[in-house]
Protein backbone atom coordinates (compact mmCIF):
# COMPACT_ATOMS: atom_id res chain seq x y z
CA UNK A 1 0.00 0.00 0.00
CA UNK A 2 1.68 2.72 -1.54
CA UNK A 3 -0.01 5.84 0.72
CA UNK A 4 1.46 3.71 3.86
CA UNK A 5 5.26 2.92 2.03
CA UNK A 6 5.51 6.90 1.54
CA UNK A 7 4.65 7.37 5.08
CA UNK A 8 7.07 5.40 6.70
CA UNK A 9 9.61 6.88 4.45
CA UNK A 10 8.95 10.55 5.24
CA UNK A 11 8.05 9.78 8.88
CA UNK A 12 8.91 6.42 10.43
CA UNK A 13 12.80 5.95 11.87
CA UNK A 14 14.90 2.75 11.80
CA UNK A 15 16.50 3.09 15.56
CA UNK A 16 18.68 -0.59 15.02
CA UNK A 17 18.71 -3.73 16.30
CA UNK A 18 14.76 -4.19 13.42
CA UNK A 19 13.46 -1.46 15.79
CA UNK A 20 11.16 0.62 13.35
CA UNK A 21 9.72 3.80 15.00
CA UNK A 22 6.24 4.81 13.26
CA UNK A 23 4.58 5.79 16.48
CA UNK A 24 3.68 9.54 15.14
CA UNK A 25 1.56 8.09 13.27
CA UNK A 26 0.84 4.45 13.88
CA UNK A 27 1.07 3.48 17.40
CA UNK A 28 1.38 6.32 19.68
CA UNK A 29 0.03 9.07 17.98
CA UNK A 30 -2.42 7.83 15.22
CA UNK A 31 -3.72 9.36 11.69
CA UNK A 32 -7.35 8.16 11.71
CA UNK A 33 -7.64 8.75 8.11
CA UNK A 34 -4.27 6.55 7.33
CA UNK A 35 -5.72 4.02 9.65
CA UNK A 36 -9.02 4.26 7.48
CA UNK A 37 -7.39 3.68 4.52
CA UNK A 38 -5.61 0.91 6.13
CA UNK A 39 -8.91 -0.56 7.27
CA UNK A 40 -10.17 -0.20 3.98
CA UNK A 41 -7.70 -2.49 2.20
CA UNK A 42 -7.53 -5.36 4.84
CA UNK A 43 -11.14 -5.43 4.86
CA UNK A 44 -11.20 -5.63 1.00
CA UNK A 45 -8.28 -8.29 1.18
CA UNK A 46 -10.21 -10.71 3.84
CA UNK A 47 -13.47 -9.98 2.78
CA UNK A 48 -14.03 -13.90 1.77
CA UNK A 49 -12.51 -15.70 4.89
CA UNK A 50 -16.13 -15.77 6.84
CA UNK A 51 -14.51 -13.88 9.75
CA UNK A 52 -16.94 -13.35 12.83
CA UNK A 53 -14.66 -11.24 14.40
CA UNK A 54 -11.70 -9.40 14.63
CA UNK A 55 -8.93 -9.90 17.24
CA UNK A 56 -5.51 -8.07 18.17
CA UNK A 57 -3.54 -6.93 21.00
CA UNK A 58 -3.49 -3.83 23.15
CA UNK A 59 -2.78 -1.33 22.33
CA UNK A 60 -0.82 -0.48 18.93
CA UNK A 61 -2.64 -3.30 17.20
CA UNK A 62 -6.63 -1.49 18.04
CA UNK A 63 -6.54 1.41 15.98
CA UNK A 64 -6.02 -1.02 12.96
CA UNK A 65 -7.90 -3.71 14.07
CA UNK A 66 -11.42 -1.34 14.39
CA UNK A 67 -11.10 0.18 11.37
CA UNK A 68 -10.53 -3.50 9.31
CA UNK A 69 -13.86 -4.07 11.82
CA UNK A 70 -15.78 -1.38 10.59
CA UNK A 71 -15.17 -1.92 6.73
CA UNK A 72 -16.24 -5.60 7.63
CA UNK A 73 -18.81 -4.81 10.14
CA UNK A 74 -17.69 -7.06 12.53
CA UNK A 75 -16.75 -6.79 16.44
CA UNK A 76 -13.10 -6.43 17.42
CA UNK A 77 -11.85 -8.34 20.71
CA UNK A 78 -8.45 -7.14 21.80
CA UNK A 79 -6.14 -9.31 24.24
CA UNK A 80 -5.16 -7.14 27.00
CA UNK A 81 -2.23 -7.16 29.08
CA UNK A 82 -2.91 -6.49 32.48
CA UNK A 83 -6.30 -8.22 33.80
CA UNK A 84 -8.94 -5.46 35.26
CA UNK A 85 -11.51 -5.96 38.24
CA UNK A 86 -14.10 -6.17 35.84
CA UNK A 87 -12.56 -9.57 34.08
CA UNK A 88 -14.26 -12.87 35.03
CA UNK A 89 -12.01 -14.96 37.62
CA UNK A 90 -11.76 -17.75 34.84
CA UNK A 91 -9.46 -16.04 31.63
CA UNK A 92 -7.75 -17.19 28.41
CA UNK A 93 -4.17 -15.75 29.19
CA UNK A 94 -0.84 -16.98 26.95
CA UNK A 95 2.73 -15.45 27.72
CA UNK A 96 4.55 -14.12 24.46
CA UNK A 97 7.79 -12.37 24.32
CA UNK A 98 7.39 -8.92 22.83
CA UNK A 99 10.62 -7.09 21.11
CA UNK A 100 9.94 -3.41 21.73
CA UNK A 101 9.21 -3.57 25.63
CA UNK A 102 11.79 -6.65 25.94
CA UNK A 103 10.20 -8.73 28.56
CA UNK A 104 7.47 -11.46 28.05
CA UNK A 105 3.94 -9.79 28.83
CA UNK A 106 0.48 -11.18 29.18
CA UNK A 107 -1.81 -11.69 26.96
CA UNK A 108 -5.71 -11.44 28.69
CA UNK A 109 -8.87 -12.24 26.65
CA UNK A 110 -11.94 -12.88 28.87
CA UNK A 111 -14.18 -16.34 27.59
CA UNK A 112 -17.14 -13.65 27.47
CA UNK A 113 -16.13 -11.84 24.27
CA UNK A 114 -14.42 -14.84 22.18
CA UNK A 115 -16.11 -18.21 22.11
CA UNK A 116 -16.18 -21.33 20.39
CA UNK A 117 -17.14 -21.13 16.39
CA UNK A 118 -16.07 -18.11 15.86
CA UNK A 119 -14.23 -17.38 12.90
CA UNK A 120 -11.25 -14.95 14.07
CA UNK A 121 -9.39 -11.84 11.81
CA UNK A 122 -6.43 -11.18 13.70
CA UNK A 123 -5.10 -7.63 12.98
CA UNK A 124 -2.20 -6.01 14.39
CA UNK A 125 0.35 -3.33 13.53
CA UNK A 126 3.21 -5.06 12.93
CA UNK A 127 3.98 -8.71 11.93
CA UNK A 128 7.76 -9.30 12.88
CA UNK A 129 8.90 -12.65 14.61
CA UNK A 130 5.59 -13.49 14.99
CA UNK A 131 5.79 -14.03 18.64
CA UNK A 132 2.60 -11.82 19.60
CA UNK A 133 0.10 -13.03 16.61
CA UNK A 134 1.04 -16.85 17.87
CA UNK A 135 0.11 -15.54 21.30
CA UNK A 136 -3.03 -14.25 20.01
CA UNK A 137 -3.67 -17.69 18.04
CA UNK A 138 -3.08 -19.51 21.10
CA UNK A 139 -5.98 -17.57 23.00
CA UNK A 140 -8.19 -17.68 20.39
CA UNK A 141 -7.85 -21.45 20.46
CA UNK A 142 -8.48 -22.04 23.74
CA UNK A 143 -11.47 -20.20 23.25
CA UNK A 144 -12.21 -22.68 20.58
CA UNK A 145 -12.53 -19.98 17.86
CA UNK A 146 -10.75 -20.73 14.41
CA UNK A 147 -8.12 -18.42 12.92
CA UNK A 148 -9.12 -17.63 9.48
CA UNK A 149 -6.89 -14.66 8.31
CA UNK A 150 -3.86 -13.12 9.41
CA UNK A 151 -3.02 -9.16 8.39
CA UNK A 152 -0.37 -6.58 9.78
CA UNK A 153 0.10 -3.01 8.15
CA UNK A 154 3.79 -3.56 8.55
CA UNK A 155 5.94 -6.84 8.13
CA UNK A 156 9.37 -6.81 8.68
CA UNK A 157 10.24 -9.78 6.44
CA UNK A 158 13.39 -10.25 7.70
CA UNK A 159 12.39 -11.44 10.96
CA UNK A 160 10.62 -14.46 9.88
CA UNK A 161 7.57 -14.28 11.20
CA UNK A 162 5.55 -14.70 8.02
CA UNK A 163 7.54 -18.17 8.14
CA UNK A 164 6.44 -19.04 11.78
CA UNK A 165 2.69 -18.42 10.79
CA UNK A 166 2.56 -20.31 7.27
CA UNK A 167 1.73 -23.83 9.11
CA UNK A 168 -1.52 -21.92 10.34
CA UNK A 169 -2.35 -22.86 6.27
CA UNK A 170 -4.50 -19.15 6.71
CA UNK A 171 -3.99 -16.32 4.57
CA UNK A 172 -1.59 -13.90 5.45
CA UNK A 173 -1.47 -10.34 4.01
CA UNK A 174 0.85 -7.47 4.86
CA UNK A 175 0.19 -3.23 3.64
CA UNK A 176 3.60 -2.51 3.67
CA UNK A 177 6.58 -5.29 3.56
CA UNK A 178 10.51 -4.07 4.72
CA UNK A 179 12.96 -6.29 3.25
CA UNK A 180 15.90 -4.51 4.93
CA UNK A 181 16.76 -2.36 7.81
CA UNK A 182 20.46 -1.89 7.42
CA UNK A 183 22.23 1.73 8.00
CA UNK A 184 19.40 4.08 8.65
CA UNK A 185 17.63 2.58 5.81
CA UNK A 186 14.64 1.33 5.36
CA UNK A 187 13.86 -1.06 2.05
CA UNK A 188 10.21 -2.48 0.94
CA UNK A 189 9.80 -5.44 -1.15
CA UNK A 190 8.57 -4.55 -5.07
């Protein structure tokens, strides 16, 4: 997705170590008409799977994840990671390493708001080792829910991630794909 590409370019920073910072626009601060756009096209690209609803992770992975939801009209569930009072005693909760905090968090989903037979989007922001969309797979499992599309607006390619999800046999689609993050640079696939 072009729009997306030219944004990163002009905006986002590669810090090292596959560290991409795009939060003026994606993930701290957000452009609600990017994300709309966004929406747009991973709606359009999943509108066949039968999803039910759409899941992702708090917090950078929501504002993409509710505006695929809208263009689908579909709920979005997001995994949180610190259980509030209001959650049931009885949760789905996985463990997934996650590279920009560098610690293992939580992942929270409560059985009231994901159940068995549905058919489950997962959205998030980035796709990168795949660690926290397997942790999201994992929950929606032990819900009982099936996984029946996989889409990130940025997937660092590199990582390997897409490789860790391909066994899932879902479809997996990506906005914006970086090949390489050597020396300050930042390269897309195409």
């Amino acid at each position: 997705m072009q729009v997306l590409k030219d944004r990163i370019l002009k905006e986002g920073r590669n810090l090292g170590n596959g560290i991409l910072k795009v939060d003026g626009f994606i993930n701290h601060q957000v452009d609600p008409a990017l994300m709309d756009l966004c929406g747009q096209e991973l709606a359009r690209r999943f509108t066949d799977i039968g999803a039910t609803k759409v899941l992702t992770a708090e917090i950078s992975g929501i504002a993409p994840a509710l505006m695929t939801a809208f263009h689908m009209n579909l709920p979005v569930v997001y995994a949180r990671k610190h259980k509030p009072i209001t959650m049931p005693d009885q949760v789905f909760l996985t463990l997934t390493p996650s590279h920009t905090k560098g610690r293992t968090v939580e992942l929270i989903i409560s059985p009231e708001y994901l159940a068995g037979g549905e058919k489950v989007l997962i959205i998030d922001d980035f796709l990168a080792s795949g660690a926290t969309i397997l942790g999201l797979v994992r929950l929606a499992k032990s819900a009982g829910a099936q996984v029946v599309g996989i889409g990130a607006l940025v997937e660092k390619s590199f990582e390997g991630g897409r490789q860790a999800l391909q066994p899932l046999g879902v479809p997996i689609e990506s906005l914006a794909c970086i090949v390489q993050m050597d020396n300050d640079q930042i390269v897309f696939k195409d």
